[in-house]
Protein backbone atom coordinates (compact mmCIF):
# COMPACT_ATOMS: atom_id res chain seq x y z
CA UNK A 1 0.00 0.00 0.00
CA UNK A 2 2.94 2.40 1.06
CA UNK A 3 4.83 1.47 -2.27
CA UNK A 4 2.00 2.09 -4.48
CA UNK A 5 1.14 5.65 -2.87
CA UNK A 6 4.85 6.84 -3.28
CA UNK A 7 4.27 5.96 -6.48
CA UNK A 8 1.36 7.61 -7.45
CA UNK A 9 3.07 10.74 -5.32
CA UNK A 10 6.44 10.28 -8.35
CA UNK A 11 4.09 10.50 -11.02
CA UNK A 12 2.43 13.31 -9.68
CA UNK A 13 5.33 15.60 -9.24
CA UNK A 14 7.02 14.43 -12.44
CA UNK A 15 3.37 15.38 -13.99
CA UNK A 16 4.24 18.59 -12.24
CA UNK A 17 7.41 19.46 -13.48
CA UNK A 18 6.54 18.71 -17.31
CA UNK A 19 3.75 21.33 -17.13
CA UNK A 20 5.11 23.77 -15.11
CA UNK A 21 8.57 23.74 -17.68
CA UNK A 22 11.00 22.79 -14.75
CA UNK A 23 14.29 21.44 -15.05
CA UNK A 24 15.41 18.58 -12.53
CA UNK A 25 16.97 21.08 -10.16
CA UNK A 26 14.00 23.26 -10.12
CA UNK A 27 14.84 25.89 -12.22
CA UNK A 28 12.68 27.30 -14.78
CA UNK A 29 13.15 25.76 -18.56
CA UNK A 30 14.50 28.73 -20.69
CA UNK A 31 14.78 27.02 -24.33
CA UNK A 32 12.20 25.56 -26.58
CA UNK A 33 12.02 21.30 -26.06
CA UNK A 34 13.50 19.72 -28.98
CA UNK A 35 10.00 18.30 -31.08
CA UNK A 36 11.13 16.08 -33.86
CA UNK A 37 9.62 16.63 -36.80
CA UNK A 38 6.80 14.68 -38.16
CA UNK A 39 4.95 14.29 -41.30
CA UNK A 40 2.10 15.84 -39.29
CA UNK A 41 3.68 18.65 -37.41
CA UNK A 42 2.12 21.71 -37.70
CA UNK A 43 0.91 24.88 -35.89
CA UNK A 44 -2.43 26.68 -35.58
CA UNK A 45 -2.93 30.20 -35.62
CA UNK A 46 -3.48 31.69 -32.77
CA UNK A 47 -6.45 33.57 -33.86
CA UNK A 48 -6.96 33.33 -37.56
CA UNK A 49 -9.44 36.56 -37.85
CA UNK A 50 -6.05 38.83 -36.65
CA UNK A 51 -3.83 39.64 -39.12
CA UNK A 52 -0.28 40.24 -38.06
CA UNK A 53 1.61 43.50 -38.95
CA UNK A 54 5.56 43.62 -39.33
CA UNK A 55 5.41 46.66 -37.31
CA UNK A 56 3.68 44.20 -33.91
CA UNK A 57 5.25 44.78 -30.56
CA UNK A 58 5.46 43.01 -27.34
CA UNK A 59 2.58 44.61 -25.26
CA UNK A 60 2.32 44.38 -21.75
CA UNK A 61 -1.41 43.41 -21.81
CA UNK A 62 -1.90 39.66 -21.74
CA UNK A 63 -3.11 39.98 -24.75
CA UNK A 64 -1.17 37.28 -27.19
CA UNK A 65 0.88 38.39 -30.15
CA UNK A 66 -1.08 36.86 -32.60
CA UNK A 67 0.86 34.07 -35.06
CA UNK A 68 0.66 32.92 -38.71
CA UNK A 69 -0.45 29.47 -39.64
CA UNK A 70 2.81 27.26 -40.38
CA UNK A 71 3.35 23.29 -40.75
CA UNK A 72 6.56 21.74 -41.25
CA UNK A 73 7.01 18.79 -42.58
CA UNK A 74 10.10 16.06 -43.07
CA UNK A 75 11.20 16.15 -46.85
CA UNK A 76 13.86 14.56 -48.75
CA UNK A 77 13.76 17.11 -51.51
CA UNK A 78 12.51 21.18 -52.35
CA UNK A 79 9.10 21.74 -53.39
CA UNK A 80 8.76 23.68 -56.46
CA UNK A 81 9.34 27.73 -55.50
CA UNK A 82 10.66 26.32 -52.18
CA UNK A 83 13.25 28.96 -50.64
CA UNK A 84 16.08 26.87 -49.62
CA UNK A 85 17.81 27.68 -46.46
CA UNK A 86 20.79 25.03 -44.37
CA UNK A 87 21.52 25.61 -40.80
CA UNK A 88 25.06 24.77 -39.98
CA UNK A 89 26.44 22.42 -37.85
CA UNK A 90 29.35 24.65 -35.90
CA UNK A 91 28.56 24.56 -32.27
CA UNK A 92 30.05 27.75 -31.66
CA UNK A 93 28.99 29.15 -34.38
CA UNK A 94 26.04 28.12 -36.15
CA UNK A 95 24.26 29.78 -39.22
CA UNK A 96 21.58 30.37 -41.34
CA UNK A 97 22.90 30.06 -45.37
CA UNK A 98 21.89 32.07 -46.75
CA UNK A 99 21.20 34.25 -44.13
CA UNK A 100 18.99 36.95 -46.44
CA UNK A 101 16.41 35.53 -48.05
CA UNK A 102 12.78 37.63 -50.34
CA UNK A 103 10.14 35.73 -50.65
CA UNK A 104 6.91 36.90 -52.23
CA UNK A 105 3.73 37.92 -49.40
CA UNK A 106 0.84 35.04 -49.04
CA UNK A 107 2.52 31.36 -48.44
CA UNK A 108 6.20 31.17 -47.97
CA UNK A 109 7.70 27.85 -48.48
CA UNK A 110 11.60 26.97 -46.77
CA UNK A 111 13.03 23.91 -47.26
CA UNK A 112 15.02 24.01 -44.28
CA UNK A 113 18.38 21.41 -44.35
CA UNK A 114 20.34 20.81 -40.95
CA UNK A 115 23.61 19.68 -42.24
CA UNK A 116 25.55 17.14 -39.65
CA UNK A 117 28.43 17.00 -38.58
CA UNK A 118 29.11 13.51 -39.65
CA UNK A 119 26.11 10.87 -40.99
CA UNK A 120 23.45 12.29 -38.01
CA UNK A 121 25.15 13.64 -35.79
CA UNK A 122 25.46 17.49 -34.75
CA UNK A 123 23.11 20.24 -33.65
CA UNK A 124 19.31 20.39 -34.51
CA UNK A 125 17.35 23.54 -35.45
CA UNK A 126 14.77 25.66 -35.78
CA UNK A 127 13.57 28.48 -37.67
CA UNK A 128 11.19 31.04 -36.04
CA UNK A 129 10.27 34.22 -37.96
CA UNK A 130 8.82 37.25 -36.19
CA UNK A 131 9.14 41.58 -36.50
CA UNK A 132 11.95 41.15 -34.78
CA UNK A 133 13.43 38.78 -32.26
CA UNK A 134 12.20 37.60 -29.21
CA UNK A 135 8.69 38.02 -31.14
CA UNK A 136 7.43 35.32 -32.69
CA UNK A 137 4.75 35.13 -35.34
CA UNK A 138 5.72 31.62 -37.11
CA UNK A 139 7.90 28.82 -35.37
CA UNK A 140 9.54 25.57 -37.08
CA UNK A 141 9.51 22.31 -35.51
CA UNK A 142 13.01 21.52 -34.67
CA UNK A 143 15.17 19.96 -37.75
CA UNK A 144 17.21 17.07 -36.98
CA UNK A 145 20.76 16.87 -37.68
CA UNK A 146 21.44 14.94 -41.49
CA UNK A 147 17.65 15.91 -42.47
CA UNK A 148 15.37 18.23 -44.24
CA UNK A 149 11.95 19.82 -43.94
CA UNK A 150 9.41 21.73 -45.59
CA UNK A 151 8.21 24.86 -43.57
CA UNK A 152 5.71 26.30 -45.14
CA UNK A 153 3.77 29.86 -43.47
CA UNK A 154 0.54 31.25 -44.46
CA UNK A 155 -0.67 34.84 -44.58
CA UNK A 156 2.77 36.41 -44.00
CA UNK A 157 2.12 40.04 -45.14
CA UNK A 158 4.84 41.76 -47.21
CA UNK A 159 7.49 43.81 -44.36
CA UNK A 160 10.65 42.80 -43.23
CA UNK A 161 11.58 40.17 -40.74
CA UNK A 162 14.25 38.58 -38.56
CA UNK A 163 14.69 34.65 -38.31
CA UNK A 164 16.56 32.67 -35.88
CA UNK A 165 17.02 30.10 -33.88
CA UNK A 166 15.97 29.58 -30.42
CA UNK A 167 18.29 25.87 -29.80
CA UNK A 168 20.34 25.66 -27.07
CA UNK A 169 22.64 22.92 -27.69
CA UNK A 170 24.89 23.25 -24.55
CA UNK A 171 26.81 26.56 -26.37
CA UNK A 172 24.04 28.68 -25.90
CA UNK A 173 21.41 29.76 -27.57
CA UNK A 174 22.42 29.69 -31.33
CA UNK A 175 20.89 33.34 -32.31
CA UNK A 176 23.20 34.47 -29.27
CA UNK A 177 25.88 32.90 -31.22
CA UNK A 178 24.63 34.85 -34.58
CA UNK A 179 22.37 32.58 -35.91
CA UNK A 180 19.85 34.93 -37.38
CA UNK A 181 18.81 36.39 -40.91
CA UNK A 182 16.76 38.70 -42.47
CA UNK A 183 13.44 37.91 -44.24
CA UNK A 184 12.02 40.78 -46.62
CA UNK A 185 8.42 39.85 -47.38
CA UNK A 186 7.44 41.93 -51.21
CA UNK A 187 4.15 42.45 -52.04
């Protein structure tokens, strides 16, 4: 009886600790978890009806930036139109390549490569794209070293963007360490 109530008290505050974000000593989470990407990853908009503006700021109201509709997807070659972008494997300094990119307003399309360091192994990455950073409006599932994926955003309105990416692969977090771009949306 003892056993299976210290049990049920484990699960309870390891149920805890995965919703509340904490690490094992406690202290709060401050990276994104590494998701693997599916076939079926994808993210809904926050609130379809708002349309996002390059020119959106953090607001102190708890009201929620709004984001764009995006999906990523694994892929072992470009769609047609696809922008392709590779995130480098160099722990202390990892990069976007290019790290410029124009793509037309409406659907953008990335075909997003995380090059390894050797066969699979190396850093993974993501690509979030937002006014500027720290403000997200579209967010990649994390790419796995040695693979590609198709990340594909809807309803991005023409402006001019960062990217980056928010992995933190034990050198920091890589758009600390430069990983960033710019993204210039035309009409």
């Amino acid at each position: 009886m003892r056993s299976l109530r210290l049990r049920r008290f484990a699960v309870a505050i390891a149920t805890v600790s995965v919703l509340y974000g904490c690490s094992a000593a406690g202290q709060p989470v401050t990276t994104t978890p590494a998701l693997a990407v599916t076939p079926s990853s994808s993210a809904a908009p926050a609130n379809p009806s708002v349309k996002p503006t390059p020119s959106a700021k953090p607001s102190p109201s708890p009201t929620p930036i709004p984001t764009l509709a995006s999906t990523t997807e694994l892929a072992a070659e470009a769609p047609p139109g696809a922008t392709t972008i590779e995130m480098t494997p160099d722990a202390d300094k990892p990069r976007f390549k290019p790290d410029a990119v124009t793509v037309k307003a409406g659907t953008a399309t990335f075909f997003l490569t995380s090059l390894a360091l050797t066969g699979t192994f190396g850093p993974f990455h993501d690509m979030i794209i937002g006014p500027e950073i720290g403000t997200p409006l579209a967010t990649s599932r994390s790419v796995q070293p040695g693979t590609s994926a198709v990340f594909t955003v809807e309803g991005l309105p023409p402006g001019t963007y960062q990217f980056w990416c928010n992995t933190d692969t034990g050198h920091g977090l890589h758009f600390k360490l430069g990983m960033v771009g710019t993204l210039t949306v035309t009409p």
